[in-house]
Protein backbone atom coordinates (compact mmCIF):
# COMPACT_ATOMS: atom_id res chain seq x y z
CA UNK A 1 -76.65 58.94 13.31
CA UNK A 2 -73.59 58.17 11.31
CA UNK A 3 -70.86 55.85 11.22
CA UNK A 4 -67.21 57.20 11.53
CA UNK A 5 -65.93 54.69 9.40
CA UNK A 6 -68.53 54.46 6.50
CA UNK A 7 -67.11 56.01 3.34
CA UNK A 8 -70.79 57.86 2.14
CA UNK A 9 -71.16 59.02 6.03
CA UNK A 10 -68.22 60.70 5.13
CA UNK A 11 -69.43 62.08 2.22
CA UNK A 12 -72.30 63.06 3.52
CA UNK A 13 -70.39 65.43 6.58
CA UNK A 14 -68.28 66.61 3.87
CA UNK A 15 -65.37 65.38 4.67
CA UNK A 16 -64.80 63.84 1.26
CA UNK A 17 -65.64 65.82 -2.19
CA UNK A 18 -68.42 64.43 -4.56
CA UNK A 19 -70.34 65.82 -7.16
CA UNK A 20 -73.17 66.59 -5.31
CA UNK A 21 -76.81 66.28 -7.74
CA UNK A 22 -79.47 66.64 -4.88
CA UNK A 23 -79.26 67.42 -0.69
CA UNK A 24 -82.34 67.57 1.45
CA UNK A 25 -82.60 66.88 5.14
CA UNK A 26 -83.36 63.28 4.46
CA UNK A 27 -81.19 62.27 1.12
CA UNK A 28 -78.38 63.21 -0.80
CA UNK A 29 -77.24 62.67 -4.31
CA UNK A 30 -74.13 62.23 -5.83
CA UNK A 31 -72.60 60.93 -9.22
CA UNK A 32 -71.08 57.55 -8.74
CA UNK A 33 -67.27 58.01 -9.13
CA UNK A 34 -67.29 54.23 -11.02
CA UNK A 35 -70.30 54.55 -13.04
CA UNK A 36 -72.03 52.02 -14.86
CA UNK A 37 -73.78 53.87 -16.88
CA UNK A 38 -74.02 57.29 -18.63
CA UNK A 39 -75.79 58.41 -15.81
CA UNK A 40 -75.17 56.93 -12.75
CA UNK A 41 -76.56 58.77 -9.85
CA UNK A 42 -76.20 57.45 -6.26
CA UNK A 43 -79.27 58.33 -3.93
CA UNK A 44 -78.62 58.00 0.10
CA UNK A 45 -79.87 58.57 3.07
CA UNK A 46 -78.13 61.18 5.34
CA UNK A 47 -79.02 58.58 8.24
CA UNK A 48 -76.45 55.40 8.28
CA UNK A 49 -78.91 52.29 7.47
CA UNK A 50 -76.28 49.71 6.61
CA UNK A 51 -78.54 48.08 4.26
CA UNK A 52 -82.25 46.96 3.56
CA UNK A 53 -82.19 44.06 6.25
CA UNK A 54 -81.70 47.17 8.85
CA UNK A 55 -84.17 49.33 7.39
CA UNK A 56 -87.14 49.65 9.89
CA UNK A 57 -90.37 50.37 8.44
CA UNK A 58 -91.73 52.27 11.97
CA UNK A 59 -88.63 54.48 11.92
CA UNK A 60 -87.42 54.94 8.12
CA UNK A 61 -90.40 55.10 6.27
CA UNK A 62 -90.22 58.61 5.30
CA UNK A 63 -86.57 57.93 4.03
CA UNK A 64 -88.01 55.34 1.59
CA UNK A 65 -90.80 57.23 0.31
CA UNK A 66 -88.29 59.90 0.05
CA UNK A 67 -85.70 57.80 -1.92
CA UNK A 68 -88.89 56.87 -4.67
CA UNK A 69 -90.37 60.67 -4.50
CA UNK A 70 -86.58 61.89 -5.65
CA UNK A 71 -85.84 59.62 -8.12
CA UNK A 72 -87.77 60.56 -10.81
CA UNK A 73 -86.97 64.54 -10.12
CA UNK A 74 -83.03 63.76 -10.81
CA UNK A 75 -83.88 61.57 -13.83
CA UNK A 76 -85.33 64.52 -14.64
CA UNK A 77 -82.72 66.82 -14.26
CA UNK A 78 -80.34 64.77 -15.92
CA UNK A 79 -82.76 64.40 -18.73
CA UNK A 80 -83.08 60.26 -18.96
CA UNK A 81 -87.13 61.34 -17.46
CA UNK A 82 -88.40 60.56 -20.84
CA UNK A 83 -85.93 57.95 -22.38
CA UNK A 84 -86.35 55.67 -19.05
CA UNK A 85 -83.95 54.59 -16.51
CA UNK A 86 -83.07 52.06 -13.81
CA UNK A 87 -83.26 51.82 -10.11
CA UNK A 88 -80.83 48.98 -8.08
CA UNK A 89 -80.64 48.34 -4.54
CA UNK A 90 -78.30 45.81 -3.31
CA UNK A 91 -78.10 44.18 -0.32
CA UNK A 92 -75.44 41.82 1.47
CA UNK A 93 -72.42 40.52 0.22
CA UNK A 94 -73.70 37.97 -2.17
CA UNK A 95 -76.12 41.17 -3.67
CA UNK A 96 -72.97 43.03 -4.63
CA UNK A 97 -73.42 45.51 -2.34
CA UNK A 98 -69.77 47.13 -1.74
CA UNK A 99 -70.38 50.11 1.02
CA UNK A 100 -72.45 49.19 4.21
CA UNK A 101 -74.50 52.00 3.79
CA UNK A 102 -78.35 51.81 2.15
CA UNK A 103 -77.92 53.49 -1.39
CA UNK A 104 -80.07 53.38 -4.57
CA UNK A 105 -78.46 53.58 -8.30
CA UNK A 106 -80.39 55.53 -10.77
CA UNK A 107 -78.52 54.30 -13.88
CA UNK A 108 -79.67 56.01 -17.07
CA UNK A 109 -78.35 56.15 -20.91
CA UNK A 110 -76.41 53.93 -21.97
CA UNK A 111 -74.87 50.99 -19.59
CA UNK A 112 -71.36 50.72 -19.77
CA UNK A 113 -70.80 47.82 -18.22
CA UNK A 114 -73.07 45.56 -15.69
């Protein structure tokens, strides 16, 4: 299910260029094009969730597990494994959340800016 309107949707069908990090059938992974941090990876599901408050533990379950059982493996790759790094979720206006889409950060290295 997607959203025609949703800027990572669109990502996601390819209809807008990122640098792709990770793709499975669930997630994909992308550099943040604003990042806030050296490493600044953004980890979303192909399926349009707008944010936690619609997340449905009976249907998206896998899709969270999925989201924690990737993390680590890019932190990995982009070698902040061992130095440690960050994972955000925001929700709702008032969270900061700026696309209606469920996302994690993985923020690693140094922050440049909060």
């Amino acid at each position: 299910m997607e959203d025609t309107n949703c800027l990572f949707c669109k990502i996601i069908a390819g209809e807008i260029p990122s640098s792709m990090v990770y793709e499975d059938e669930l997630l994909v992974a992308f550099k943040d094009i604003n990042p806030k941090a050296n490493v600044h990876i953004l980890i979303v599901p192909r399926k349009h969730i707008a944010d936690n408050n619609a997340y449905s533990a009976s249907e998206d379950a896998e899709i969270a597990a999925r989201l924690f059982e990737v993390a680590p493996k890019i932190a990995k790759e982009q070698g902040i494994f061992e130095s440690g790094y960050r994972l955000v979720m925001n929700t709702g206006k008032d969270g900061r959340q700026e696309i209606q889409h469920l996302h994690m950060h993985l923020l690693g290295g140094n922050l440049l800016s909060v």
